[in-house]
Each structure stands twice: as structure tokens, then as C-alpha cells.
C-alpha atoms as a PDB file:
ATOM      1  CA  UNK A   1     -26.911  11.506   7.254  1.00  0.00           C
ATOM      2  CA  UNK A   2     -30.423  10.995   8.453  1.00  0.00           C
ATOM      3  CA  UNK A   3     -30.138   7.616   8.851  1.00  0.00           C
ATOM      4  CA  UNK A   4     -27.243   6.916  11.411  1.00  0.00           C
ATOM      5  CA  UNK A   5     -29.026   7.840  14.331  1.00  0.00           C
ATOM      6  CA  UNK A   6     -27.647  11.275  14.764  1.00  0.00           C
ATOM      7  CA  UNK A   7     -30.210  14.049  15.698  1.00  0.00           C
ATOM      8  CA  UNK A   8     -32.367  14.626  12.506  1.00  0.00           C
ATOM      9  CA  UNK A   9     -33.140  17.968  13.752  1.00  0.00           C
ATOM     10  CA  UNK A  10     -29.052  18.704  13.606  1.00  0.00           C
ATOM     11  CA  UNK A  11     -29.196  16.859  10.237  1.00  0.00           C
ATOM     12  CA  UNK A  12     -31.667  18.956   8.850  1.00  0.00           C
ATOM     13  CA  UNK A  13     -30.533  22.472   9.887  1.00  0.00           C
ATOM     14  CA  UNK A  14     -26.863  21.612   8.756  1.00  0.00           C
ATOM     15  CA  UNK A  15     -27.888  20.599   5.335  1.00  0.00           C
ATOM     16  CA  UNK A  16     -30.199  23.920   5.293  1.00  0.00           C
ATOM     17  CA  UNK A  17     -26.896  25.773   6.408  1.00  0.00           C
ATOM     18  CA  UNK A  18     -25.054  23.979   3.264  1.00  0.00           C
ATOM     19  CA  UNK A  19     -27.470  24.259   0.844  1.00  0.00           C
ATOM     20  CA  UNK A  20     -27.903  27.666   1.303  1.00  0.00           C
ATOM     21  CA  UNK A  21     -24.141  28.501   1.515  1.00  0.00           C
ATOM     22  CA  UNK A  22     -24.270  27.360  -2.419  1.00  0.00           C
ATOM     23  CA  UNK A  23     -27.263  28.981  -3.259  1.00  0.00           C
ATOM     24  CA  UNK A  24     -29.982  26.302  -2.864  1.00  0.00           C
ATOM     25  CA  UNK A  25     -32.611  25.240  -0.545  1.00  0.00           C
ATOM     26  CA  UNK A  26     -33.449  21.599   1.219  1.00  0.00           C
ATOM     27  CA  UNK A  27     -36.550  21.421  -1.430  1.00  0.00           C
ATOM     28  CA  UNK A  28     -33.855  21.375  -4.336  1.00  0.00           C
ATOM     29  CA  UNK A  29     -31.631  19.010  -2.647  1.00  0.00           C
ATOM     30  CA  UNK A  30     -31.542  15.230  -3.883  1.00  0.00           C
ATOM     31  CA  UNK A  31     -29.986  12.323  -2.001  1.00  0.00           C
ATOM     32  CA  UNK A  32     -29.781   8.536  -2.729  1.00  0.00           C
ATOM     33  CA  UNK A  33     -30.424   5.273  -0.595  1.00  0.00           C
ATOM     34  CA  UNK A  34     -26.810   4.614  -1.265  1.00  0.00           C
ATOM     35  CA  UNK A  35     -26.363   0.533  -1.460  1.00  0.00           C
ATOM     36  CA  UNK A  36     -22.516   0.313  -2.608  1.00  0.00           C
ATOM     37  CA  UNK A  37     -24.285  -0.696  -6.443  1.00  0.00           C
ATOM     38  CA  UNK A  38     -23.529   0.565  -9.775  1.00  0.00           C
ATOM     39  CA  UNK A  39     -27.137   1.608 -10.183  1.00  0.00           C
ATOM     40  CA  UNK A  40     -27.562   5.427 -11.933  1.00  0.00           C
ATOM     41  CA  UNK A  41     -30.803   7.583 -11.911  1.00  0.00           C
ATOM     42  CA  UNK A  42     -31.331  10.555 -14.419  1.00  0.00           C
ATOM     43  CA  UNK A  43     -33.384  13.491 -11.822  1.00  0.00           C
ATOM     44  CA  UNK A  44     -35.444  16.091 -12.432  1.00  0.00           C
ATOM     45  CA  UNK A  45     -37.009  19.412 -10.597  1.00  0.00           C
ATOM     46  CA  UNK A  46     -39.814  17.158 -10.332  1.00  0.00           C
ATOM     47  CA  UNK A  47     -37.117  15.015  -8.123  1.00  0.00           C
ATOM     48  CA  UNK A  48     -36.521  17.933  -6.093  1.00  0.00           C
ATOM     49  CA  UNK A  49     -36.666  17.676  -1.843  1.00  0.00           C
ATOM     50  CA  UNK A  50     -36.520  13.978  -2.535  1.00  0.00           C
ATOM     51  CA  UNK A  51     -33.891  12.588   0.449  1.00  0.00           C
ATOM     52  CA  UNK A  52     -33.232  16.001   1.356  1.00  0.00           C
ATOM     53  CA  UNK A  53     -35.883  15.975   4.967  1.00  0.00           C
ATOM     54  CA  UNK A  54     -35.875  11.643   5.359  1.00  0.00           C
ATOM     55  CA  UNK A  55     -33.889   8.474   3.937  1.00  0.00           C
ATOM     56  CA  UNK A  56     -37.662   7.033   3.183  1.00  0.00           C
ATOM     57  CA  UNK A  57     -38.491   8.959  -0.365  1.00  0.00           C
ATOM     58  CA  UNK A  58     -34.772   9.472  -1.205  1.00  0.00           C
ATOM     59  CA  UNK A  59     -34.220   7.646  -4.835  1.00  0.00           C
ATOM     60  CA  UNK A  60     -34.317   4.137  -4.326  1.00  0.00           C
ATOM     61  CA  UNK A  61     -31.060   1.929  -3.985  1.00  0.00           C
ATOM     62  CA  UNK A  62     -29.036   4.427  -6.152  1.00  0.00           C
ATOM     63  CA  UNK A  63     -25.463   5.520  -6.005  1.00  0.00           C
ATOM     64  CA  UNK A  64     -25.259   7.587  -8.947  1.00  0.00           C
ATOM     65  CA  UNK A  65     -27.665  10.751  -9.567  1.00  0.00           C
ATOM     66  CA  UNK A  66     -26.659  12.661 -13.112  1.00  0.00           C
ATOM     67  CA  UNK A  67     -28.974  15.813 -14.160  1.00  0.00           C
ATOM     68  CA  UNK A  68     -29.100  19.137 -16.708  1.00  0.00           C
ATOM     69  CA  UNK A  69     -31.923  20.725 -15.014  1.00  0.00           C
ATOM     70  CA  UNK A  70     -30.573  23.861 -13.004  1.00  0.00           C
ATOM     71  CA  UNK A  71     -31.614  25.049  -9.406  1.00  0.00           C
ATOM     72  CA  UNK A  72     -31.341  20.989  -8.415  1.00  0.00           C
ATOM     73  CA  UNK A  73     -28.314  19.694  -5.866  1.00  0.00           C
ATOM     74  CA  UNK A  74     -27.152  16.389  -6.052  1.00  0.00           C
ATOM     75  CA  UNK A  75     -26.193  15.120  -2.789  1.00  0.00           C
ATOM     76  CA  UNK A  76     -23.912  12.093  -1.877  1.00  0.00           C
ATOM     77  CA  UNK A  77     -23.417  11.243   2.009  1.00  0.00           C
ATOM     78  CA  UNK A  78     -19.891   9.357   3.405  1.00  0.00           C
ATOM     79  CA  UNK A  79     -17.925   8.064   5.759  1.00  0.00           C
ATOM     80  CA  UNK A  80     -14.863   6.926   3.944  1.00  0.00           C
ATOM     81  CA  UNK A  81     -15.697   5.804   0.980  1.00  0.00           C
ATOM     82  CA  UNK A  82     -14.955   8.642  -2.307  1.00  0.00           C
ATOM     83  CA  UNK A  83     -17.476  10.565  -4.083  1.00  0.00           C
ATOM     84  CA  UNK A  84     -17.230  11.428  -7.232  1.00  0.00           C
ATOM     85  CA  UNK A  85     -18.635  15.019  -9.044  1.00  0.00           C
ATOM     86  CA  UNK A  86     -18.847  15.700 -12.832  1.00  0.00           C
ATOM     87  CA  UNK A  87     -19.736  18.787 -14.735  1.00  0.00           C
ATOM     88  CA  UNK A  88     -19.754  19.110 -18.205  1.00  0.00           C
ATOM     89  CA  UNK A  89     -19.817  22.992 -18.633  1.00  0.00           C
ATOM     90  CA  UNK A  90     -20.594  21.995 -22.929  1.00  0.00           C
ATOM     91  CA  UNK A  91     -23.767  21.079 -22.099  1.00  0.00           C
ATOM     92  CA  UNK A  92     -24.610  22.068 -18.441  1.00  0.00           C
ATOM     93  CA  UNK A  93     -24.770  18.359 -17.247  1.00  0.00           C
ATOM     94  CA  UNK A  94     -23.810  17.345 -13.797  1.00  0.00           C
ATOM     95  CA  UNK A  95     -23.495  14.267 -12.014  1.00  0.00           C
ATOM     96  CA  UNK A  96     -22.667  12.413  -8.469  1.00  0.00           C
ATOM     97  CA  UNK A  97     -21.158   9.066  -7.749  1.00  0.00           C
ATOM     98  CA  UNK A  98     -20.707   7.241  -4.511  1.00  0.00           C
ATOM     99  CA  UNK A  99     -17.560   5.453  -4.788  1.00  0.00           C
ATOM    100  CA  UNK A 100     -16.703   3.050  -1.953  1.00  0.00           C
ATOM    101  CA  UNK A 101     -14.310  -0.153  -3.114  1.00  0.00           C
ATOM    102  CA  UNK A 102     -18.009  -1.805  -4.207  1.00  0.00           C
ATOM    103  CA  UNK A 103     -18.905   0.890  -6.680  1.00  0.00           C
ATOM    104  CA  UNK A 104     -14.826   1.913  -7.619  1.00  0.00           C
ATOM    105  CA  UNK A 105     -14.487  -2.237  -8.730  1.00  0.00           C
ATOM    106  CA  UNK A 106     -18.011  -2.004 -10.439  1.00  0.00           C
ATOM    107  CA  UNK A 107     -16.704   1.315 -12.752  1.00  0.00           C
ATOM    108  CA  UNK A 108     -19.062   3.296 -11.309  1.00  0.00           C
ATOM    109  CA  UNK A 109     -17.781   6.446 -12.511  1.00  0.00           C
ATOM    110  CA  UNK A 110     -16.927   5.381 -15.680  1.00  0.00           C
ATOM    111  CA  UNK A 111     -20.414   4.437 -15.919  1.00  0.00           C
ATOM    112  CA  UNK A 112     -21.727   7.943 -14.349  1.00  0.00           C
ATOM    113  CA  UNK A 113     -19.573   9.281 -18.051  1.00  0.00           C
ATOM    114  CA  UNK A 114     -20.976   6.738 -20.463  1.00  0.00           C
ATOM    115  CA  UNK A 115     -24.809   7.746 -19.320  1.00  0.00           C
ATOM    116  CA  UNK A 116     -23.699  11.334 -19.463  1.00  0.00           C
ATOM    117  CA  UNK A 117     -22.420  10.781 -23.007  1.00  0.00           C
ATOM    118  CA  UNK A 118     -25.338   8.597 -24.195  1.00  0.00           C
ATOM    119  CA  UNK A 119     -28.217  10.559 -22.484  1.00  0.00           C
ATOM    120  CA  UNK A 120     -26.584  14.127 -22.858  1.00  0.00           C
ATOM    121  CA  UNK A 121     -23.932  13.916 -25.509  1.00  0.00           C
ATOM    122  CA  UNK A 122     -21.505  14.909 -23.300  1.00  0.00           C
ATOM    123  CA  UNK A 123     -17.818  14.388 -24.237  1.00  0.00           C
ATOM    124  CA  UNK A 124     -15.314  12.967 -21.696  1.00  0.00           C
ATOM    125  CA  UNK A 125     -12.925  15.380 -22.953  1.00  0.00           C
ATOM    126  CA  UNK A 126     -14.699  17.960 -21.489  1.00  0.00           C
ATOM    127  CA  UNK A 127     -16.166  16.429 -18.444  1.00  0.00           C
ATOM    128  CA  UNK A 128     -14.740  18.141 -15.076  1.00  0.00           C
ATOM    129  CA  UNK A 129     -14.584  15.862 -12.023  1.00  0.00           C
ATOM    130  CA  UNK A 130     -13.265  15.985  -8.558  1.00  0.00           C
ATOM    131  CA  UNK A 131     -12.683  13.554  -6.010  1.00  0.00           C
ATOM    132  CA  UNK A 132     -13.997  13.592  -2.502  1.00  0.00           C
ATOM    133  CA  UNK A 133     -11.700  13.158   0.881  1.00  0.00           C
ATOM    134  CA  UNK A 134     -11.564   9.587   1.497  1.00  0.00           C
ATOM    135  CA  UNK A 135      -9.854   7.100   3.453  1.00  0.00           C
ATOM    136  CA  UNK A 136      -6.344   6.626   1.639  1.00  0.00           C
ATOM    137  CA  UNK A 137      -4.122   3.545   1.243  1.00  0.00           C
ATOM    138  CA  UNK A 138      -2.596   4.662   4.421  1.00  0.00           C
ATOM    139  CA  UNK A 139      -5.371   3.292   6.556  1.00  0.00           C
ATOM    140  CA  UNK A 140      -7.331   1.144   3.894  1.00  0.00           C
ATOM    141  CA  UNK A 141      -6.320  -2.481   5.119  1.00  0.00           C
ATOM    142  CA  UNK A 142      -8.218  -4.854   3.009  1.00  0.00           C
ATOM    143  CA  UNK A 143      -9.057  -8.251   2.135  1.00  0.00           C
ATOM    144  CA  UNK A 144      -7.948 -10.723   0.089  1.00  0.00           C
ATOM    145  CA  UNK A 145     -11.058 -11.232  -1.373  1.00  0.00           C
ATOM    146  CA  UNK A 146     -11.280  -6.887  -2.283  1.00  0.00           C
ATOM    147  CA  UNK A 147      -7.831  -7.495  -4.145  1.00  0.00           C
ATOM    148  CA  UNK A 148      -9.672 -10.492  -6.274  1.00  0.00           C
ATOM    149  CA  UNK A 149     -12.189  -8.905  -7.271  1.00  0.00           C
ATOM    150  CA  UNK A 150     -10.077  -5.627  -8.854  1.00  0.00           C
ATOM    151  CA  UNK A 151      -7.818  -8.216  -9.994  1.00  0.00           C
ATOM    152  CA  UNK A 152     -10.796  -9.939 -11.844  1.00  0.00           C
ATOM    153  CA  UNK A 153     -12.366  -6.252 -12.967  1.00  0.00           C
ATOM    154  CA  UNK A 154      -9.081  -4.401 -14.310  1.00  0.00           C
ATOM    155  CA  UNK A 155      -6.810  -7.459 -14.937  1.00  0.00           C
ATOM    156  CA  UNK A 156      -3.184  -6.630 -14.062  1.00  0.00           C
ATOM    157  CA  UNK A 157      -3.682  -3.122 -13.583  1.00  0.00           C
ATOM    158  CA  UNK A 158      -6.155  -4.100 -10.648  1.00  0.00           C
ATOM    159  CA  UNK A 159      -2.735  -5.323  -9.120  1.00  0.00           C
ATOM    160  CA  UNK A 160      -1.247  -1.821  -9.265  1.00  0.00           C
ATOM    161  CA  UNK A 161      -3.638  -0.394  -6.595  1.00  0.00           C
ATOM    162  CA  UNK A 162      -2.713  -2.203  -4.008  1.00  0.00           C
ATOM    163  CA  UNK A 163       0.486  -2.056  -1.796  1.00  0.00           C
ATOM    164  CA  UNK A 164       1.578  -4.486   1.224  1.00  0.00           C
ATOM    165  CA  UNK A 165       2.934  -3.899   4.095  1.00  0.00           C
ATOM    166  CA  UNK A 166       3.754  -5.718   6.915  1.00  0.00           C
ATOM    167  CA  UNK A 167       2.045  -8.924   5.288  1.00  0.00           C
ATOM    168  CA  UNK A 168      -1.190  -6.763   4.928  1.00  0.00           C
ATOM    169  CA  UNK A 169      -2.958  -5.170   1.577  1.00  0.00           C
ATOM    170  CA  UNK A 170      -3.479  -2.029   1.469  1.00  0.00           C
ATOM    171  CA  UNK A 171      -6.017  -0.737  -0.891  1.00  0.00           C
ATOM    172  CA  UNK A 172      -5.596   3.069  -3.136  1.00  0.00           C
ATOM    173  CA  UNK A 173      -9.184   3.975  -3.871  1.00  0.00           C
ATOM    174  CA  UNK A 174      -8.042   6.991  -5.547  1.00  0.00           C
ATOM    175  CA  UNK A 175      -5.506   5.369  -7.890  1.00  0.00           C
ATOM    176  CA  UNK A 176      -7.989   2.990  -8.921  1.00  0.00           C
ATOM    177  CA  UNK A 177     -10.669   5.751  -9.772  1.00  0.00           C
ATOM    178  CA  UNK A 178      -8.025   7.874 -11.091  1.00  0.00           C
ATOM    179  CA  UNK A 179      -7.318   4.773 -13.533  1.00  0.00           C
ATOM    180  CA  UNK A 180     -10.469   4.289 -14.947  1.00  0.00           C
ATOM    181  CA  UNK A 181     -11.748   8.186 -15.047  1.00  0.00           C
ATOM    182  CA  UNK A 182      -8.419   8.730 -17.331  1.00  0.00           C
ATOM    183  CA  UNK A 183      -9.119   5.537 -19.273  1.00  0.00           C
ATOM    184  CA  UNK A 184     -12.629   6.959 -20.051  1.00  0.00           C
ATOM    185  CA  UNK A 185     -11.379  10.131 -21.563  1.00  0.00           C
ATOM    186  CA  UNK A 186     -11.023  12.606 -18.769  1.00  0.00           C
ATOM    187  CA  UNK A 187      -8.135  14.709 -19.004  1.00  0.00           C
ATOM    188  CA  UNK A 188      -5.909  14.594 -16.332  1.00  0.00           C
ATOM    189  CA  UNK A 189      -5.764  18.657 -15.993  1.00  0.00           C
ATOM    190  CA  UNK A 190      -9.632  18.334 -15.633  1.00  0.00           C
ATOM    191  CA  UNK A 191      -9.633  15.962 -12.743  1.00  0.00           C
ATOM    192  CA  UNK A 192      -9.032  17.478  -9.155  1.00  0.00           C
ATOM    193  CA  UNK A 193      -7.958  14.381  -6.280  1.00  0.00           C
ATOM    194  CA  UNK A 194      -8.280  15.263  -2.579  1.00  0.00           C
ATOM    195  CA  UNK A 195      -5.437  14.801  -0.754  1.00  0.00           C
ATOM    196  CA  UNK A 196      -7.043  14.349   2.797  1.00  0.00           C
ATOM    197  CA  UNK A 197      -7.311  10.969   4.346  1.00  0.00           C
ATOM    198  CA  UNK A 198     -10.772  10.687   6.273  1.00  0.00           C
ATOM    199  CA  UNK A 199      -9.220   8.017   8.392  1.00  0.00           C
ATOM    200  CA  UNK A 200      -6.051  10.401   9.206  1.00  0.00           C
ATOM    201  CA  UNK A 201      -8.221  13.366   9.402  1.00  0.00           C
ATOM    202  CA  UNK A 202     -10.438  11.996  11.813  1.00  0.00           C
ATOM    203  CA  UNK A 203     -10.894  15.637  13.560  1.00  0.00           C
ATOM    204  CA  UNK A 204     -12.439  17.222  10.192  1.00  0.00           C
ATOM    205  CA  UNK A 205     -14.231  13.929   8.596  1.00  0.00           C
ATOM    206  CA  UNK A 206     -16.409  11.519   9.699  1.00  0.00           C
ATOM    207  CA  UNK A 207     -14.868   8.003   9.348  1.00  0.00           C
ATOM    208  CA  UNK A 208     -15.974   4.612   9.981  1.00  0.00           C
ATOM    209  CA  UNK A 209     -13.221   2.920   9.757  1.00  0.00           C
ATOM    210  CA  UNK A 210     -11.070   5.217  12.794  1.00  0.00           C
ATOM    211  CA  UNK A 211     -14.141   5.450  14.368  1.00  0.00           C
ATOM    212  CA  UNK A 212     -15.588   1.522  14.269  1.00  0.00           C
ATOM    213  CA  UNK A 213     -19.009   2.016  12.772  1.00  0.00           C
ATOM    214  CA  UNK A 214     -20.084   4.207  15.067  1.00  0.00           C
ATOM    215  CA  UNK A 215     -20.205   7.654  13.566  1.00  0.00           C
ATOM    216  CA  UNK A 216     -22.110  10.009  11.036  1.00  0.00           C
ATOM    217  CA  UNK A 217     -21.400  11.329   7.730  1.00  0.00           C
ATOM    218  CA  UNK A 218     -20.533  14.074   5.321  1.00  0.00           C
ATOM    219  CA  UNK A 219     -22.074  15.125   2.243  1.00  0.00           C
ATOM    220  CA  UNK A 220     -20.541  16.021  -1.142  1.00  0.00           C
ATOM    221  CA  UNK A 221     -22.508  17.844  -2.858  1.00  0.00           C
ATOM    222  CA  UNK A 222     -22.917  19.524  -6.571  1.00  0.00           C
ATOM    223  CA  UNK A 223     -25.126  21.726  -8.247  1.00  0.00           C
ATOM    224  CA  UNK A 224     -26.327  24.588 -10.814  1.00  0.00           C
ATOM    225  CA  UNK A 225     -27.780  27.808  -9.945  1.00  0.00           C
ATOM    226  CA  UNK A 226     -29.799  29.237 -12.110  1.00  0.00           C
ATOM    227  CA  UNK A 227     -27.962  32.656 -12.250  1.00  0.00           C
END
């Protein structure tokens, strides 16, 4: 992340490292000013570099980038929250959500589909997706005002992602995206959950919540090469 106060010239040459790694360079890469909204952008090559070098010309207050144009990477950065990656091999379409609680109660991804379908003709049926590491239910103590609100977005099936234990909610981000992704359309052999915990495994993620704020982030990142 280039905007947590870590060394941007460590930033920089680990994204080069990445990018390169899956065939791209920083002046394909695209990254959001993530702001926990349900707010999508369609990109372009002419988008290209933009949030790759500095958080000040990445797209604006965005958490969901969705593109057909090859050569680009789509770039989401974390610290416990999920992000979510669709490709739709019918039509060479890809997208990237950022999924904290904010954007998993706001459908985010189910949104990220319904553009794809209305912009691209995509088909959720053949829409691949895979789910980030994030912090699990394990170590996602919430409020009672997060358990309203999926309560008041998926009705009694908002119930069903939560747990308690020791008089404390417990939230299960992936459940709840896992709900709603299936509910779109996407079959359950095309959808790939990470198992890892962020918060658990603290010594290969970044995490905010094990580490108190203080701490950088990860990217997820998706993207097509041109060969």
C-alpha cells in the first residue's frame, strides 16, 4: 500500500517484483482509493499506471474495477478485509472487488456480476471467482450494530453468518460472500474460498486487526496477458 506510511520505495519495487512475476508491468497496473463503498468503475488501457506509482491518481473512491481489455492488472490492496476476483473466460472479462463487512453487506460482488452481465453479457454461470485470505470468524469479533445491518440486508439468512461465543458475535465474511455469489448464479465448483485467516496467519498476511492499525497491506491482484 502506498498510503500507510511504509517506504514507497519498498512499495514500488515489490509491486514491480509482482507484476512482473504475472507478466505485467507497474504502467499496466490499476489500483483504487478503496472507501469500503459499493461504487464500480469499468477501466481501460487508457486507465493503465493509474494507482500503480501513488494513491493520488488511483480511480477515485472505488472498490470495484471490472475490464475486457488485455495487458491491464486490476489491483486490490488489504489488511483483513476479502477481495474478490472474477473471470469470465466466455467473453474475456475480469473483475476485482474489495470486500470488507461494508462492501460484503452492500452486495458488492453481486454487484461486480450484474455490471459484468449488463456491460459485457457475461453469464454468472460461467463467471470464475476466488476469494482472498481474510480474517475468518475465528478472530472477527463484531458489533451489534455489523449484525443489524446484515440482518436488515439478507433478512434471516443475514442471521446465519454470525456465531457467538462467549457472549460475543462473531462475524463469517466468507459465508456471507459465499451466500450471495451462489445466489447470483455462480456455481459452486467455479468458486475457490481461501482457507487462511489473516488474523491467525499474522506471519504471512498483513492484518489490522492482530496488529492494531498499525501495519501495511497485501495486494490481490488479476489480470490478462495478451499471449
Amino acid at each position: 500500500g502506498v498510503h500507510v506510511n511504509d517506504d514507497s520505495n519498498s512499495v514500488i519495487s515489490n509491486r514491480e517484483k509482482a507484476s512482473r512475476e504475472l507478466g505485467f508491468t507497474l504502467n499496466n497496473l490499476i489500483a483504487m482509493e478503496q472507501v469500503h463503498s459499493d461504487n464500480l468503475e469499468v477501466v481501460t488501457e487508457a486507465d493503465g499506471g493509474r494507482g500503480a506509482f501513488s494513491w493520488d491518481d488511483a480511480i477515485e473512491k472505488t472498490d470495484g474495477l471490472i475490464c475486457n481489455d488485455k495487458n491491464l492488472l486490476l489491483m486490490a490492496v488489504v489488511a483483513d478485509c476479502a477481495v474478490a476476483v472474477f473471470y469470465d473466460p466466455a467473453h474475456d472479462v475480469i473483475a476485482v472487488s474489495h470486500c470488507g463487512w461494508r462492501g460484503t453487506v452492500k452486495k458488492l460482488a453481486v454487484k461486480t456480476i450484474r455490471e459484468m452481465e449488463k456491460i459485457f453479457n457475461s453469464r454468472p454461470s460461467d463467471i470464475i471467482v476466488g476469494i482472498s485470505p481474510c480474517i475468518d470468524s475465528c478472530c472477527y469479533e463484531v458489533g451489534h450494530d455489523v449484525f443489524s445491518e446484515f440482518c436488515n440486508n439478507f433478512g434471516t439468512s443475514g442471521k446465519t453468518f454470525f456465531y457467538r461465543e462467549n457472549g460475543s458475535l462473531h462475524l463469517d465474511m466468507k459465508k456471507a460472500i459465499k451466500f450471495q455469489l451462489i445466489e447470483a448464479g455462480i456455481k459452486e465448483e467455479h468458486l475457490e474460498i481461501s482457507p487462511l485467516c489473516t488474523s491467525c496467519r499474522n506471519d504471512l498476511f498483513f492484518s489490522h486487526r492482530a496488529e492494531k492499525g498499525k501495519t501495511g497491506r497485501f495486494g490481490v491482484m488479476i489480470g490478462m496477458t495478451l499471449q
